[in-house]
Protein backbone atom coordinates (compact mmCIF):
# COMPACT_ATOMS: atom_id res chain seq x y z
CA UNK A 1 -26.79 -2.50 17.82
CA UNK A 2 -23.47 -2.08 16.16
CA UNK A 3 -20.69 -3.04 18.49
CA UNK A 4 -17.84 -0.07 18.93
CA UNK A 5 -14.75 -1.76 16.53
CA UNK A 6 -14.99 -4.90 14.58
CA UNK A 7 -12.57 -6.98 16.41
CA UNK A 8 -11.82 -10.20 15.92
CA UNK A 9 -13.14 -12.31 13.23
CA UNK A 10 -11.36 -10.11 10.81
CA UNK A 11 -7.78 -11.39 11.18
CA UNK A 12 -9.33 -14.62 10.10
CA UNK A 13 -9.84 -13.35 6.34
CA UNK A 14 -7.44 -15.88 4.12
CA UNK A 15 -6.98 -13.93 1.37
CA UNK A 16 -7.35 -10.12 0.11
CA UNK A 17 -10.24 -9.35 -1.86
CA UNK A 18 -11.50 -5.96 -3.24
CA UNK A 19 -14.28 -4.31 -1.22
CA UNK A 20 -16.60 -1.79 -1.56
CA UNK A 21 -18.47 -0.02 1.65
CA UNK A 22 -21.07 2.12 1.27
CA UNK A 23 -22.12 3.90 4.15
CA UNK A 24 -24.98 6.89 3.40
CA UNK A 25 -24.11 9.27 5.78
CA UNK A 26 -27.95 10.27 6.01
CA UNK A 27 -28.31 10.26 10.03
CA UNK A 28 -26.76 12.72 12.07
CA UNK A 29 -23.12 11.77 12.56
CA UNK A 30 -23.39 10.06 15.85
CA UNK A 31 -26.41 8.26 15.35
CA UNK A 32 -25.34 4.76 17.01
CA UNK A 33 -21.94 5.62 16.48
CA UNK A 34 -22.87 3.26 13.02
CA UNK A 35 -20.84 5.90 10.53
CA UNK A 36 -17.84 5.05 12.41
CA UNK A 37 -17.79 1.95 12.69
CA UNK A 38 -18.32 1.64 9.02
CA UNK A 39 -15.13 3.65 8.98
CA UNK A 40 -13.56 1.46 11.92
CA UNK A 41 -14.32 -1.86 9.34
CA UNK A 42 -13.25 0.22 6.43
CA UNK A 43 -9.72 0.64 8.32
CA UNK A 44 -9.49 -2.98 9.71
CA UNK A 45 -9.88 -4.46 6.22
CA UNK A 46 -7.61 -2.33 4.87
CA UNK A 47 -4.95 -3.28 7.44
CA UNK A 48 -5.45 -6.50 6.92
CA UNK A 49 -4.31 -5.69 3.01
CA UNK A 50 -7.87 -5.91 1.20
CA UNK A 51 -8.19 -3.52 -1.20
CA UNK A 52 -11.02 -1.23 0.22
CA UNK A 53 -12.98 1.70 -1.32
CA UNK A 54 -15.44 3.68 0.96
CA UNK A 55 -18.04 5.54 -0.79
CA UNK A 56 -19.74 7.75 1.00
CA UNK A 57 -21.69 11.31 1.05
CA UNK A 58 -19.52 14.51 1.83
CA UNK A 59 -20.08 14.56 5.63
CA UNK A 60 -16.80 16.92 6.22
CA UNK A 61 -16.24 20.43 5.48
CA UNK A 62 -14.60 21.60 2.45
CA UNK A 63 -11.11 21.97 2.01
CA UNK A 64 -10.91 19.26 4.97
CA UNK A 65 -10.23 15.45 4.50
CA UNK A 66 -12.58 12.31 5.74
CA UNK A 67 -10.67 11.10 9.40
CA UNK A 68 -9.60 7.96 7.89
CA UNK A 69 -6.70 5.25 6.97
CA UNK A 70 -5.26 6.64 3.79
CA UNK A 71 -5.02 3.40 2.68
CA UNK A 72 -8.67 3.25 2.19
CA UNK A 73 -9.84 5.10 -0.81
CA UNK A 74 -12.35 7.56 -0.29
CA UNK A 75 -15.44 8.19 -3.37
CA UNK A 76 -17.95 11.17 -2.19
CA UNK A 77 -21.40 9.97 -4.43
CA UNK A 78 -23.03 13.06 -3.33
CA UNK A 79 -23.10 16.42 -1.05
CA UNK A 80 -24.13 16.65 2.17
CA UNK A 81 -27.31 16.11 3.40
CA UNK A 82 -29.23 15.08 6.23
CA UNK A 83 -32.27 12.80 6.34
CA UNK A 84 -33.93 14.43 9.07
CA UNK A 85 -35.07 18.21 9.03
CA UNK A 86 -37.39 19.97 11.34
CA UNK A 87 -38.56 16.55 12.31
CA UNK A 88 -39.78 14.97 8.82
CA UNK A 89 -38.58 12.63 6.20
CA UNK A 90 -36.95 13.43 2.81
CA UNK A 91 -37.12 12.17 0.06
CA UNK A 92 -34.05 13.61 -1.81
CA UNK A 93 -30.78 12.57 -0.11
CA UNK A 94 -31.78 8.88 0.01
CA UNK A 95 -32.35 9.34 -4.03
CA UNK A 96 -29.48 11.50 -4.86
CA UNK A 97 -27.06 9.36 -2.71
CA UNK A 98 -28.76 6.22 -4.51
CA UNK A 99 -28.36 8.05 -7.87
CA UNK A 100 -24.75 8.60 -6.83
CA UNK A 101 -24.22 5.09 -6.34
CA UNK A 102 -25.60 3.39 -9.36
CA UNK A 103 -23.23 5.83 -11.07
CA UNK A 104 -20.36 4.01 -9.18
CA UNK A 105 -21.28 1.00 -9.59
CA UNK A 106 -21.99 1.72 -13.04
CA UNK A 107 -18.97 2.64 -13.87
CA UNK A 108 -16.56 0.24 -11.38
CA UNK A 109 -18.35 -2.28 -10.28
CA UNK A 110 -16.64 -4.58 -11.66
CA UNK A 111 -13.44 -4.23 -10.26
CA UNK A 112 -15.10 -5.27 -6.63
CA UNK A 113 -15.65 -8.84 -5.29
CA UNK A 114 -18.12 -7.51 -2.81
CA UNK A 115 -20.05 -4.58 -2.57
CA UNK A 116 -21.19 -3.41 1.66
CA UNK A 117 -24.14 -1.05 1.94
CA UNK A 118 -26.63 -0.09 4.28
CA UNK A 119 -30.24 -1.23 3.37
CA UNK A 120 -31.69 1.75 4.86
CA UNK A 121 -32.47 4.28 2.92
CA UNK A 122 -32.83 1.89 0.49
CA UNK A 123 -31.79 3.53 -2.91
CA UNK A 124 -28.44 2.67 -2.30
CA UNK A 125 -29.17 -1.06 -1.84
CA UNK A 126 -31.45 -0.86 -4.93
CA UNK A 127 -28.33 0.46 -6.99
CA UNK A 128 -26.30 -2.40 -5.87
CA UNK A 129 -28.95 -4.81 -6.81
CA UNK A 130 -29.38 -3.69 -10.03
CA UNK A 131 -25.64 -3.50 -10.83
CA UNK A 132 -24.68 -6.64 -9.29
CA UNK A 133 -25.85 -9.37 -12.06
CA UNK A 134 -23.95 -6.78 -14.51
CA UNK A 135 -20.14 -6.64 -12.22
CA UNK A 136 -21.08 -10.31 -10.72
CA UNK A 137 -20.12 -9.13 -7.33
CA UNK A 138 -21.18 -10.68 -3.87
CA UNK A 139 -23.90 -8.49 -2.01
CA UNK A 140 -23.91 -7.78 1.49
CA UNK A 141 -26.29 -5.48 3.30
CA UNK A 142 -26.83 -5.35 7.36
CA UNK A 143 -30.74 -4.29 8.69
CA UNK A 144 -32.65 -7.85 8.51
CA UNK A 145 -35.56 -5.33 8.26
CA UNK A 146 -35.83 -5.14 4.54
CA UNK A 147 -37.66 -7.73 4.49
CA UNK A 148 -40.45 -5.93 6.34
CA UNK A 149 -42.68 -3.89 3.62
CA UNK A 150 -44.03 -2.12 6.17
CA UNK A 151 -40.61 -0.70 7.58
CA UNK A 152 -39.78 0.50 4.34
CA UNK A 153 -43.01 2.38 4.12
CA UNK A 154 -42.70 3.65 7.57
CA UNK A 155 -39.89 5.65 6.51
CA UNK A 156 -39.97 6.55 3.34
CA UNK A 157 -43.91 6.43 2.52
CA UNK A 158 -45.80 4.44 -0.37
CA UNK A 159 -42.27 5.43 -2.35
CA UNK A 160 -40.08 3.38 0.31
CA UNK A 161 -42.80 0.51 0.24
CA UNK A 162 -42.54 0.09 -3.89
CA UNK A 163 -38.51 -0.16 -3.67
CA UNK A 164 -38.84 -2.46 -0.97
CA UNK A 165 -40.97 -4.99 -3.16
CA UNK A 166 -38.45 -3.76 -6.11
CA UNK A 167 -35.47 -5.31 -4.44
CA UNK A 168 -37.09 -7.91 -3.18
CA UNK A 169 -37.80 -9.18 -6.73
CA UNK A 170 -33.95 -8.69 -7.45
CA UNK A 171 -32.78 -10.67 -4.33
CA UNK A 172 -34.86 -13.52 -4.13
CA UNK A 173 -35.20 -14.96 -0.70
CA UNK A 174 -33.70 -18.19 -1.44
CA UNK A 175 -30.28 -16.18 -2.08
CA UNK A 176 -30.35 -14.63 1.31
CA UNK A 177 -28.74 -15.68 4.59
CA UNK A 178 -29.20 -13.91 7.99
CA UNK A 179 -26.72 -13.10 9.88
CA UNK A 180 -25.38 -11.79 12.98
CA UNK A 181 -23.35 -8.39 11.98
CA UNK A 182 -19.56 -9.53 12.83
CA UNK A 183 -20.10 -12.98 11.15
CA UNK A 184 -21.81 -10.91 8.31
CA UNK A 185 -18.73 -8.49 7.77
CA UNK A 186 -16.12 -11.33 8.57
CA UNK A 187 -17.26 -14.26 6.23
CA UNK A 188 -18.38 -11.06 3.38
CA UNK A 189 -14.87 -11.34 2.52
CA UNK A 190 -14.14 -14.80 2.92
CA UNK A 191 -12.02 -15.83 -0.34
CA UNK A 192 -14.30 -18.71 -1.04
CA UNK A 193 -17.59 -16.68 -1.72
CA UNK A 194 -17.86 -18.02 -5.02
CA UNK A 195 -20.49 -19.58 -7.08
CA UNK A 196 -23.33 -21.67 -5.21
CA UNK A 197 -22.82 -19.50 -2.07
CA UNK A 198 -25.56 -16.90 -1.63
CA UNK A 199 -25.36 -13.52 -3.10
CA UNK A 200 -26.58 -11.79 -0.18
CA UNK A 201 -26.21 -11.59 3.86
CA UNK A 202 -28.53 -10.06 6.09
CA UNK A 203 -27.48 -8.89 9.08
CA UNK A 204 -30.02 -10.36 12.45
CA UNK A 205 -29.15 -10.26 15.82
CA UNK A 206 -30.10 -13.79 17.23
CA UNK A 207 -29.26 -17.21 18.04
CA UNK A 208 -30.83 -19.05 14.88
CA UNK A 209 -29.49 -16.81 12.57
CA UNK A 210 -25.63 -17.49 14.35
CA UNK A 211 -26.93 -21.30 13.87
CA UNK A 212 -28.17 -20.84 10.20
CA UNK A 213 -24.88 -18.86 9.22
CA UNK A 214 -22.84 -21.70 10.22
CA UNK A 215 -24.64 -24.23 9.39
CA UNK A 216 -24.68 -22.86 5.22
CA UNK A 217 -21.08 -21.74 5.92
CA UNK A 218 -19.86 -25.85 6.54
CA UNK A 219 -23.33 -26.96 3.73
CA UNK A 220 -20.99 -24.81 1.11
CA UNK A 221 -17.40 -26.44 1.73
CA UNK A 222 -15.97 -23.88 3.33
CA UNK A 223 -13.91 -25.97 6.09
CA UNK A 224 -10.25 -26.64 4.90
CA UNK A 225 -8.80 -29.74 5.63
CA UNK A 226 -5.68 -29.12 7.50
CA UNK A 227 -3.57 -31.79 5.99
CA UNK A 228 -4.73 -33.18 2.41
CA UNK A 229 -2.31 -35.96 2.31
CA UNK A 230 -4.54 -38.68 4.01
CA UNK A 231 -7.33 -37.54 1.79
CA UNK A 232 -5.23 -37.90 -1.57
CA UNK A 233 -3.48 -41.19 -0.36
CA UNK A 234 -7.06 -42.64 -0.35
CA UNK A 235 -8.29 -40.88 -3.18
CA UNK A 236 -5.94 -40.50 -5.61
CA UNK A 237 -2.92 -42.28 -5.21
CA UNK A 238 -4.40 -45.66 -4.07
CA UNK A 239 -6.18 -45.41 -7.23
CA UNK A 240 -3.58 -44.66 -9.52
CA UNK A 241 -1.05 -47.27 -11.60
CA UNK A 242 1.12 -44.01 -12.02
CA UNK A 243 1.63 -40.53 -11.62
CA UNK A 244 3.61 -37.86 -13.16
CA UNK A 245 3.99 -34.69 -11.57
CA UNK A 246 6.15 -31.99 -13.18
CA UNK A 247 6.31 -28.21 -12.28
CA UNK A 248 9.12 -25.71 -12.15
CA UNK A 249 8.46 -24.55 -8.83
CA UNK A 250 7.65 -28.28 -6.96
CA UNK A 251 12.09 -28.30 -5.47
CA UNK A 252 12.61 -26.33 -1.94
CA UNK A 253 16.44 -26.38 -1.20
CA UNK A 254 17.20 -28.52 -4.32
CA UNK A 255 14.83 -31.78 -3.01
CA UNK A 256 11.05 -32.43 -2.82
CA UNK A 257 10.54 -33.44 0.99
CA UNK A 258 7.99 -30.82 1.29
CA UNK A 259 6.21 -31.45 -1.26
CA UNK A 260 5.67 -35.33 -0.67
CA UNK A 261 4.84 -34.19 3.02
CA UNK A 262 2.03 -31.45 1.47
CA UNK A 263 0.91 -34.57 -1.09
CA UNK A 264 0.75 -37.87 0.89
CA UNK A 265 3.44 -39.51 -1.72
CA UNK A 266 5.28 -42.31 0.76
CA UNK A 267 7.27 -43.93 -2.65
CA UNK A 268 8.18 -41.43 -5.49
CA UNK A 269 11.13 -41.32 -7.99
CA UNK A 270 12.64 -38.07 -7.56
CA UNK A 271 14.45 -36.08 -10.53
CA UNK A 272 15.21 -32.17 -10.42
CA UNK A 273 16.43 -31.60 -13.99
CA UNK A 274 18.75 -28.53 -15.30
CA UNK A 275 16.57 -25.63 -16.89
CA UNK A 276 17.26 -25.16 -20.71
CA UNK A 277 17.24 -21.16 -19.76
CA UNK A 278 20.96 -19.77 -19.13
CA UNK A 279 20.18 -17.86 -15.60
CA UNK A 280 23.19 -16.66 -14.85
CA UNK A 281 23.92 -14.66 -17.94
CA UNK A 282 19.65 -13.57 -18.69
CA UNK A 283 19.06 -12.79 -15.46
CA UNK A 284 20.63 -10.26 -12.87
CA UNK A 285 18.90 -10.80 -9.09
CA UNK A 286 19.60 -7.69 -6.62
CA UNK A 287 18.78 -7.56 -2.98
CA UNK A 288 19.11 -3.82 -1.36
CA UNK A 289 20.90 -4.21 2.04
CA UNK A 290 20.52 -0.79 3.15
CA UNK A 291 15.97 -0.73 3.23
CA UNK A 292 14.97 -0.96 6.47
CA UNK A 293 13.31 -4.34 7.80
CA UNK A 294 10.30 -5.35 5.57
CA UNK A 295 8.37 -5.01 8.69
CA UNK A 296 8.79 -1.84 10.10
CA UNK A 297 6.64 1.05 9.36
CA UNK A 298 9.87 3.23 7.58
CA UNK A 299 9.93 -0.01 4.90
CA UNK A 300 7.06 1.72 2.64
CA UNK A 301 8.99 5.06 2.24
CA UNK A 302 12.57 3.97 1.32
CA UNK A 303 10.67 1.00 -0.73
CA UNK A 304 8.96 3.55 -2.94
CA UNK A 305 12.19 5.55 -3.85
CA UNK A 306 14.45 2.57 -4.73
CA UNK A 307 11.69 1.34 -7.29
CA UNK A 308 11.45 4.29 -8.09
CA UNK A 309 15.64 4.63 -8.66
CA UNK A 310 15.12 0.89 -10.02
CA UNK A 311 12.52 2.14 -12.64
CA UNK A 312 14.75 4.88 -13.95
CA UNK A 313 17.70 2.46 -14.74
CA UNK A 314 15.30 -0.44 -16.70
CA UNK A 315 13.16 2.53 -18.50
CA UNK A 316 10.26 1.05 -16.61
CA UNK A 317 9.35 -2.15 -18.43
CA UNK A 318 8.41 -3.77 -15.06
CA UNK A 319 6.30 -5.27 -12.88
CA UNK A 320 6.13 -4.20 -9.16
CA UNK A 321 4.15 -7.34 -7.32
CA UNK A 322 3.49 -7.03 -3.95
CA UNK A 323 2.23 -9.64 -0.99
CA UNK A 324 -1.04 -7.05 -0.16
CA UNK A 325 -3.31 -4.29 -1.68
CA UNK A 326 -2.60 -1.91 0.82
CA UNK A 327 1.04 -2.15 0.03
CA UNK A 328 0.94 -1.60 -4.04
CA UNK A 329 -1.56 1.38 -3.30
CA UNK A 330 0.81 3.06 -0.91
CA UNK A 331 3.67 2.81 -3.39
CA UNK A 332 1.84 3.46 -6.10
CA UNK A 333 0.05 6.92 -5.18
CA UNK A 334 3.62 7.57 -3.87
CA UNK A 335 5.14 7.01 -7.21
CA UNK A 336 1.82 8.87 -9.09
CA UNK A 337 3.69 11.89 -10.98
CA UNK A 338 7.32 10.88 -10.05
CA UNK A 339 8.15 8.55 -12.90
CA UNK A 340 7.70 9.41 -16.25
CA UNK A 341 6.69 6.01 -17.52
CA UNK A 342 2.93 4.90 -17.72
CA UNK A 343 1.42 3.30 -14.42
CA UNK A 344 -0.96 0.71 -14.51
CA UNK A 345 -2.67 -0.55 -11.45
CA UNK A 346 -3.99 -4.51 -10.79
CA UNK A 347 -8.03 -3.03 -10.15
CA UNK A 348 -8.41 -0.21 -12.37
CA UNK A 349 -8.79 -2.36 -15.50
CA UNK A 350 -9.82 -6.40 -15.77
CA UNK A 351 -6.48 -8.33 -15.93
CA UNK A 352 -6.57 -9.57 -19.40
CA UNK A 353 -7.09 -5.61 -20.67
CA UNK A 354 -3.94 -4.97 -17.98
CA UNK A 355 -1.72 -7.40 -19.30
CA UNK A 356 -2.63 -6.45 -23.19
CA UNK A 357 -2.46 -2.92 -22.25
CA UNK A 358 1.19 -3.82 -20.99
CA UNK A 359 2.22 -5.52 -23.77
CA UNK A 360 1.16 -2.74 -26.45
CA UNK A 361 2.36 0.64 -24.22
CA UNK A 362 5.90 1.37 -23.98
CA UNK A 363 8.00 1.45 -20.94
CA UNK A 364 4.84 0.31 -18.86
CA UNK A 365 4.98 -0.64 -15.28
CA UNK A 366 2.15 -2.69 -14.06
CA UNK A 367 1.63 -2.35 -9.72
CA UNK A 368 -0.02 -5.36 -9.30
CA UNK A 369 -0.51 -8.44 -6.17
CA UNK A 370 -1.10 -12.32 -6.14
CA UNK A 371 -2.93 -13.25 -8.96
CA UNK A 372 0.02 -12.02 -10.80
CA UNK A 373 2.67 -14.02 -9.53
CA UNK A 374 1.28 -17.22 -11.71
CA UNK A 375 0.14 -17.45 -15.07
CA UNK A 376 1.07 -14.67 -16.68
CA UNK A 377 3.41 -14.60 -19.45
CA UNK A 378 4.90 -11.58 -21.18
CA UNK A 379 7.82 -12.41 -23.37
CA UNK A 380 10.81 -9.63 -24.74
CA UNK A 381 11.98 -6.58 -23.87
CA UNK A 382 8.30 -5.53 -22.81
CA UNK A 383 9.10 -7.29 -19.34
CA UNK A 384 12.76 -6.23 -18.17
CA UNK A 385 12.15 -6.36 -14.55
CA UNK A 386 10.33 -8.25 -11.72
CA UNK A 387 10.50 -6.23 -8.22
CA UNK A 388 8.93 -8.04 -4.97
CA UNK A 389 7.94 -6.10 -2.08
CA UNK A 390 8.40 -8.55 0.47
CA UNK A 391 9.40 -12.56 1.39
CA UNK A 392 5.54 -13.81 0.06
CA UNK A 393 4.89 -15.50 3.49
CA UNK A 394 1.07 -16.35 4.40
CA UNK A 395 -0.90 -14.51 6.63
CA UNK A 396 -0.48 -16.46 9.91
CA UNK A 397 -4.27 -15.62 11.47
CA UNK A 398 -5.37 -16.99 8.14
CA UNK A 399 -7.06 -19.76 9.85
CA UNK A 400 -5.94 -22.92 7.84
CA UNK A 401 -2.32 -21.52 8.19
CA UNK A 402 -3.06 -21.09 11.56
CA UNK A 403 -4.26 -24.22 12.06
CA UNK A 404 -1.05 -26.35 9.98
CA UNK A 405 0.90 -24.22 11.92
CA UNK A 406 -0.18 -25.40 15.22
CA UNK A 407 -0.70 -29.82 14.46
CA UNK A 408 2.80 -29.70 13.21
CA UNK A 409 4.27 -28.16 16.56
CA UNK A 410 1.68 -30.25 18.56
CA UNK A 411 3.52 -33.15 16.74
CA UNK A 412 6.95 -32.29 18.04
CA UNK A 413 8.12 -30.51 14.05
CA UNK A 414 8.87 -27.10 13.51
CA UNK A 415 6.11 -25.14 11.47
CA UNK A 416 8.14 -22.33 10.42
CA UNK A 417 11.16 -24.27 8.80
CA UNK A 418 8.77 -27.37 7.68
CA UNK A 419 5.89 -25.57 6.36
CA UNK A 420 5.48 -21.67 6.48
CA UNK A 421 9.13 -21.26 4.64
CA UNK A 422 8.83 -23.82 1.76
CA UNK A 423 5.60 -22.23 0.86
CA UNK A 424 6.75 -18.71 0.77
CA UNK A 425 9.61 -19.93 -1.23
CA UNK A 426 7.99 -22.13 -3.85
CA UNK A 427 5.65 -18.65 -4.02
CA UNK A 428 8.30 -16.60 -4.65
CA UNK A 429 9.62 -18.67 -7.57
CA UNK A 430 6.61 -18.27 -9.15
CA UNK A 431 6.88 -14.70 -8.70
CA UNK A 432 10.27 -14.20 -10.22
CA UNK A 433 9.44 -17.16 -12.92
CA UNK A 434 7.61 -14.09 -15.15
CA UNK A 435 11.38 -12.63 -16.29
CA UNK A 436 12.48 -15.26 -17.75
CA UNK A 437 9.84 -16.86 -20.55
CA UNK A 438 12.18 -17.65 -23.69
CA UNK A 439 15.85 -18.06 -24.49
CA UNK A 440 15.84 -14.11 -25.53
CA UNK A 441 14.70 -12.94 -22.35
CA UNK A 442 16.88 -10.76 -20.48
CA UNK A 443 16.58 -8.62 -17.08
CA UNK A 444 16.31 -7.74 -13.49
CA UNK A 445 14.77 -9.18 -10.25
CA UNK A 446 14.56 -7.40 -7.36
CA UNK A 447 13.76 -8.57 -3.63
CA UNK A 448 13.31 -5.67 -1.83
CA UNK A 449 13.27 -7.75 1.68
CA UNK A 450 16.61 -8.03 2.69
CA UNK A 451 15.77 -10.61 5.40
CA UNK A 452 16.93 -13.20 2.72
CA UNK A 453 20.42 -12.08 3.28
CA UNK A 454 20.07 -11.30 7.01
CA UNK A 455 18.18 -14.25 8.67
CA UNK A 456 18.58 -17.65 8.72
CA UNK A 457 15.69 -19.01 6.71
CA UNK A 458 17.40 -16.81 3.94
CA UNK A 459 19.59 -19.63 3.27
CA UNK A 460 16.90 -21.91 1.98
CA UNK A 461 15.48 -19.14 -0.16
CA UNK A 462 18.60 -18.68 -2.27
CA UNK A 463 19.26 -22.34 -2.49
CA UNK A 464 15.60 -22.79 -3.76
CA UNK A 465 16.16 -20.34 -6.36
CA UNK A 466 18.04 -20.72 -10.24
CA UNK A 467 21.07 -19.69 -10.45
CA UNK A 468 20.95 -16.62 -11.21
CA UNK A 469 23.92 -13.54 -11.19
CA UNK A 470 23.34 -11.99 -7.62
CA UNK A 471 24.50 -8.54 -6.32
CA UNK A 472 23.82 -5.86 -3.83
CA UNK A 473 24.98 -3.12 -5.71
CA UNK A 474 23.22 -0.53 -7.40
CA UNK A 475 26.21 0.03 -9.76
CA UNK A 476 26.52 -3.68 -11.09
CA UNK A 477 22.69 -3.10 -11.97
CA UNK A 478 23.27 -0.07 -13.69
CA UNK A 479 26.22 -1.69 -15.42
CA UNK A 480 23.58 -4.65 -16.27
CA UNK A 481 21.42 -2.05 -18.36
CA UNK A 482 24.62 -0.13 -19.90
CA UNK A 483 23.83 2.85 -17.83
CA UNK A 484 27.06 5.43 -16.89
């Protein structure tokens, strides 16, 4: 039994991931009411700002639109078509949807970090088997009956009972967990389903597989320890003659207090040294005063048409990084066919063939999310322009944020200003450190939440920051780029 939404444990995902659901469609529509709450997940994950992809059979009528979150993006793998007629089994729209699917997955299966699907039919759990050693995604299905040879021949016949033992072969039982459905769809996305965790999860319905799900879930390291500083005093430090440790993004507010704090270091020598770059005159940084609040559903809209204003003065030659998926696909499909420069998009390529892809097209702008904010580096005129959605602050039901958040107040500090700030500011230095990569570098950063000028906290964000030429005019950039 499905239960109506998937509340809770899904504000407890830490990081965003890209998903793929595949729901068959192959029951009459309110069957269990399971088609929509595959939808109802579908929309929670995407709120939440995973990038989500729902592929599905056509179960609407043409010309009309699936009734869901438009930031979920919707695949049809086949027509419509109904498992049940007159009262018997058929074969075909298991197949055909399973056919449908391997295509898919064939094709982008490796832009997903986990791939959803019902086991039952079947075929469609057979495609993702057979893709997933090929994309190296994580598996997740949700009827603990495919285990049962019998089930799968009670459906689909001798035919049902062969794919059974098929998939079987591909998922080995020593790669399989069982779990109940909400822990299932919660942990599918955890961000620390890497290697040594299993490749599948089984859906049950009972106490010992609850018990078995946590117990693998703590055997695999996935706790967090909430402060690491006792752990690397005793570790590391206590262990160590001396240390060095240099970075251009360790300073908040010009000193290192939060760092030490983060690190366990009681006695350091402290040194913030003057960058060899000249920031004032390479780089111009422009906050918008007039966008709406950064959290209010009108941001999105006005966002999308100063980039797009933004774009038009730099000749493209940007990135656009943003703090979720959701976000960067909302502005980007808003953006699709209004600028005349090429668009690339973090997920439709692997990042190595979007950065060289960058690098060799003209007047390129990349829409991209986290794992471009560090460790990329694009030197020359290729790169003009960094734009930032929003003030990079963690998700605050991720749990270990959650859970920092609330020993610091229990200990009298204040977790906002000691802990949730300096992180979203040494995070948003690494953001705006891919401009500026040589002495020849020249161009444009944008902050598109003006909360940095308008609230408090703003203060420390500027400090934190180089010192670069700021305005809030769109003439001085203009003037910037030479444009009249």
């Amino acid at each position: 039994m499905l239960p109506d939404d998937p509340e809770g444990p899904f504000m407890a995902v830490s990081c965003a991931v890209r998903v793929c659901l595949i729901y068959d469609c192959l029951f009459p529509y309110t069957v269990g009411g399971a088609e929509r709450w595959y939808r109802n997940l579908a929309e929670r994950l995407a709120a939440e700002g995973h990038d989500v992809t729902y592929l599905t059979l056509r179960q609407w009528e043409r010309g009309e639109r699936l009734d869901i979150d438009r930031r979920v993006r919707v695949v049809v793998a086949g027509p419509r078509m109904d498992l049940y007629t007159g009262g018997r089994r058929r074969i075909l729209p298991p197949l055909v949807f399973g056919a449908g699917v391997l295509w898919h997955l064939l094709r982008h299966g490796w832009r997903y970090d986990v791939v959803h699907t019902c086991a039952f039919p079947y075929f469609s759990l057979l495609a993702a088997a057979l893709v997933r050693p090929l994309a190296r995604y994580k598996l997740v299905t949700d009827w603990f009956e495919v285990w049962s040879r019998d089930y799968w021949r009670g459906y689909l016949g001798g035919v049902g009972g062969r794919v059974g033992e098929l998939v079987q072969r591909l998922l080995p039982r020593s790669q399989v967990v069982k779990a109940f459905n909400i822990v299932t769809a919660a942990h599918m996305v955890h961000p620390r389903l890497a290697d040594g965790t299993p490749d599948m999860l089984i859906a049950g319905d009972d106490a010992a597989a609850k018990a078995r799900v946590a117990e693998i879930l703590e055997g695999f390291g996935w706790r967090t320890p909430i402060d690491v500083g006792p752990i690397l005093r005793e570790c590391l430090w206590s262990k160590l003659e001396c240390a060095v440790l240099t970075s251009a993004t360790l300073a908040v507010g010009g000193g290192f207090e939060y760092i030490r704090q983060r690190l366990g270091l009681e006695h350091a020598r402290e040194s913030v040294l003057p960058s060899h770059f000249d920031y004032e005159n390479q780089a111009l940084f422009y906050v918008p005063p007039d966008l709406p609040d950064a959290r209010t559903p009108q941001f999105t809209a006005k966002a999308a048409e100063r980039i797009r204003q933004l774009l038009e003065i730099t000749r493209g030659r940007a990135f656009v990084l943003f703090t979720s998926y959701a976000q960067m696909n909302e502005v980007y499909q808003r953006l699709l066919g209004e600028l005349e420069f090429p668009m690339l998009r973090q997920g439709d390529a692997p990042k190595s063939a979007l950065l060289e892809e960058f690098r060799l097209t003209p007047n390129a702008v990349l829409f991209a999310t986290s794992s471009f904010w560090q460790g990329v580096d694009v030197q020359g005129e290729q790169l003009s322009c960094v734009i930032i959605d929003r003030l990079p602050f963690a998700v605050p039901s991720d749990p270990a944020v959650a859970a920092r958040v609330k020993a610091i107040d229990a200990d009298g500090g204040n977790a906002f200003f000691q802990y949730q700030v300096p992180a979203a500011v040494i995070t948003l230095k690494q953001g705006f450190g891919r401009l500026i990569r040589s002495l020849q570098d020249r161009g444009l950063l944008v902050l598109l939440d003006n909360r940095i000028l308008k609230k408090q906290y703003g203060r420390v964000f500027i400090e934190s920051l180089p010192n670069y030429r700021k305005t809030t005019e769109m003439r001085v950039v203009e003037e910037f780029f030479g444009v009249h």
